[in-house]
C-alpha atoms as a PDB file:
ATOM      1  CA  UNK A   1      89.989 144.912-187.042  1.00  0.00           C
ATOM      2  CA  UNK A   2      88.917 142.959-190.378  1.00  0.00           C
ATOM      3  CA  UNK A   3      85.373 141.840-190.688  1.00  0.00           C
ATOM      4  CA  UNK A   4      84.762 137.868-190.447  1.00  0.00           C
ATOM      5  CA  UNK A   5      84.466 138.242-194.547  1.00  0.00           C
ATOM      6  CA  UNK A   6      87.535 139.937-194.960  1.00  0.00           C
ATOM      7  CA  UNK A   7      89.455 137.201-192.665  1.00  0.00           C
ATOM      8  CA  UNK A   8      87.700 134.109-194.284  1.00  0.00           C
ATOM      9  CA  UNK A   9      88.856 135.536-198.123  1.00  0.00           C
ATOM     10  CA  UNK A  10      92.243 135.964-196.401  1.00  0.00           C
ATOM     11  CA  UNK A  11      92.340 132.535-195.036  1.00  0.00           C
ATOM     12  CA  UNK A  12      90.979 130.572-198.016  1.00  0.00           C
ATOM     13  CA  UNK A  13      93.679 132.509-199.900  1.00  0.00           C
ATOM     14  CA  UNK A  14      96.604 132.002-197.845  1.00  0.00           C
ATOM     15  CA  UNK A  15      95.944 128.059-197.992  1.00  0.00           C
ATOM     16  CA  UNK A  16      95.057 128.301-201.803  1.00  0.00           C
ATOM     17  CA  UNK A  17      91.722 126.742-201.189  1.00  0.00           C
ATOM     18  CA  UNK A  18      88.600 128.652-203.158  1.00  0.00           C
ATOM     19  CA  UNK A  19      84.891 129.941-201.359  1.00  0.00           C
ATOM     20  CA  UNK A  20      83.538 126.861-203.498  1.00  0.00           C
ATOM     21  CA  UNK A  21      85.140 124.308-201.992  1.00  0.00           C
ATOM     22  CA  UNK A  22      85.324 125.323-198.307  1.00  0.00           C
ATOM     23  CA  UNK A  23      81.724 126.112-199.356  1.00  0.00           C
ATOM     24  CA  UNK A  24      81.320 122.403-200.248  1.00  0.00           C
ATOM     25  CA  UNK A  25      83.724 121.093-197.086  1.00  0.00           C
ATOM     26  CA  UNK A  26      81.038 122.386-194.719  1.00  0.00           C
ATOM     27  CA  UNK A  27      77.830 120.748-196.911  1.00  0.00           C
ATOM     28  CA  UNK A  28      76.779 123.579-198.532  1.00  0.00           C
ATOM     29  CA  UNK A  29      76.224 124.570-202.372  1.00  0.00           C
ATOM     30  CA  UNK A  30      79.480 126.259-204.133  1.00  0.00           C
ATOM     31  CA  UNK A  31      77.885 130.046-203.982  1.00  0.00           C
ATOM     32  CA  UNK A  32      77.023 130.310-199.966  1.00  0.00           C
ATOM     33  CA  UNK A  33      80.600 131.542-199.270  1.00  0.00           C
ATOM     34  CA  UNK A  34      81.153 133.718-201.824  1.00  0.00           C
ATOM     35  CA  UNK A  35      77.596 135.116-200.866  1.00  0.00           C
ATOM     36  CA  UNK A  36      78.751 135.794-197.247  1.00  0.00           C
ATOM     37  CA  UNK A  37      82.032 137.380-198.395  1.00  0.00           C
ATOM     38  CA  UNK A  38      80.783 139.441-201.273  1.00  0.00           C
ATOM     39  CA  UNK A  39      77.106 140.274-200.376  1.00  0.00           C
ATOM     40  CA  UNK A  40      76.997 139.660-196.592  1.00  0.00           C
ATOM     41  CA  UNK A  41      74.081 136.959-197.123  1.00  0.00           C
ATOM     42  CA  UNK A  42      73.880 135.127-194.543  1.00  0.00           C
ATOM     43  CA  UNK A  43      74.989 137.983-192.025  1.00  0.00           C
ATOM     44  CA  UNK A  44      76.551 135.560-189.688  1.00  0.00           C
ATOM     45  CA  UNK A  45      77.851 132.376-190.606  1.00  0.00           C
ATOM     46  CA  UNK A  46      76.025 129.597-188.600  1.00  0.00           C
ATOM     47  CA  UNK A  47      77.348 128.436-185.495  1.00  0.00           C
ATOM     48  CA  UNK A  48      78.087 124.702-186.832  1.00  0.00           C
ATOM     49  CA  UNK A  49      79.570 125.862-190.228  1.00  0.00           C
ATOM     50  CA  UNK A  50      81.931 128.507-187.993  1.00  0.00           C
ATOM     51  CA  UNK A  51      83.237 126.119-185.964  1.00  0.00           C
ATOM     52  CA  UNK A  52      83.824 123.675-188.129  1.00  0.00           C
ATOM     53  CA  UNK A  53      85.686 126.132-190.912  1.00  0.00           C
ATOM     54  CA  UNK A  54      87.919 127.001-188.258  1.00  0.00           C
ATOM     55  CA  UNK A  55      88.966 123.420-187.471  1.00  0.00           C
ATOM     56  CA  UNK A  56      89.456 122.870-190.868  1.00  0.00           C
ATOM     57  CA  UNK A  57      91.735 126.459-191.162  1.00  0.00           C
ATOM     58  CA  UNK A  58      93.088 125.927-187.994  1.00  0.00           C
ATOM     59  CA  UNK A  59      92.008 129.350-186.418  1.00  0.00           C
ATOM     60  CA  UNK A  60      90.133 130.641-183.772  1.00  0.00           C
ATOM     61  CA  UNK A  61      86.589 131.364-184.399  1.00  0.00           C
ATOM     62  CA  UNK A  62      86.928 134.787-183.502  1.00  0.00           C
ATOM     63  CA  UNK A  63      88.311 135.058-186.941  1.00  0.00           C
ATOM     64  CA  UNK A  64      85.225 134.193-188.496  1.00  0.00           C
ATOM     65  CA  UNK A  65      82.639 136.167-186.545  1.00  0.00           C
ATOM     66  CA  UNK A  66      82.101 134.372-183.128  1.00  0.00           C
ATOM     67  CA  UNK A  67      81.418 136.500-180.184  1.00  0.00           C
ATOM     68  CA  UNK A  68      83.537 136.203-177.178  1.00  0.00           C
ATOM     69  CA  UNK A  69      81.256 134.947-173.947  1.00  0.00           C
ATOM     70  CA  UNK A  70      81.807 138.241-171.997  1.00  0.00           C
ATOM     71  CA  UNK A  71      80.947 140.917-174.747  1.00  0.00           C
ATOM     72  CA  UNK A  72      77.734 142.321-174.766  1.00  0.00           C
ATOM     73  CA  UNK A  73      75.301 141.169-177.874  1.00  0.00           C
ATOM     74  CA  UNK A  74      74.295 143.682-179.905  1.00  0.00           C
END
C-alpha cells in the first residue's frame, strides 16, 4: 500500500496541479506540502486540511492518511 505522501504526489500529478498550490487551496504557505511529501513534516496531515484536500481531489481520505473507525491506533 502507498504511504499518504506517495498518494498525495500521485494525485496532485495526475490532475496537473503542484504541492504549492494545493498547499495554498487549503490556507497554508507554498512549502507545507512539499514538506509533508518530501520530509514527512507534519507526520500527519491535519484532520481539516485532509478532508478538505480530498473534496477538492475527489478521493477518499483514506488516500491521504485517515484512519478507518475500526482499526486500532497505533
Amino acid at each position: 500500500m502507498s504511504s499518504p505522501q506517495q498518494n498525495l504526489r500521485q494525485l496532485a500529478a495526475d490532475r496537473g496541479e503542484s504541492l504549492a498550490n494545493l498547499s495554498a487551496v487549503i490556507g497554508r504557505n507554498a512549502a507545507y506540502l512539499q514538506q509533508f511529501v518530501a520530509r514527512g513534516s507534519p507526520r500527519r496531515l491535519d484532520d481539516d486540511d485532509r478532508l478538505f484536500l480530498a473534496q477538492h481531489l475527489n478521493v477518499s481520505e483514506r488516500l491521504l492518511g485517515a484512519r478507518d473507525p475500526w482499526e486500532p491506533c497505533g
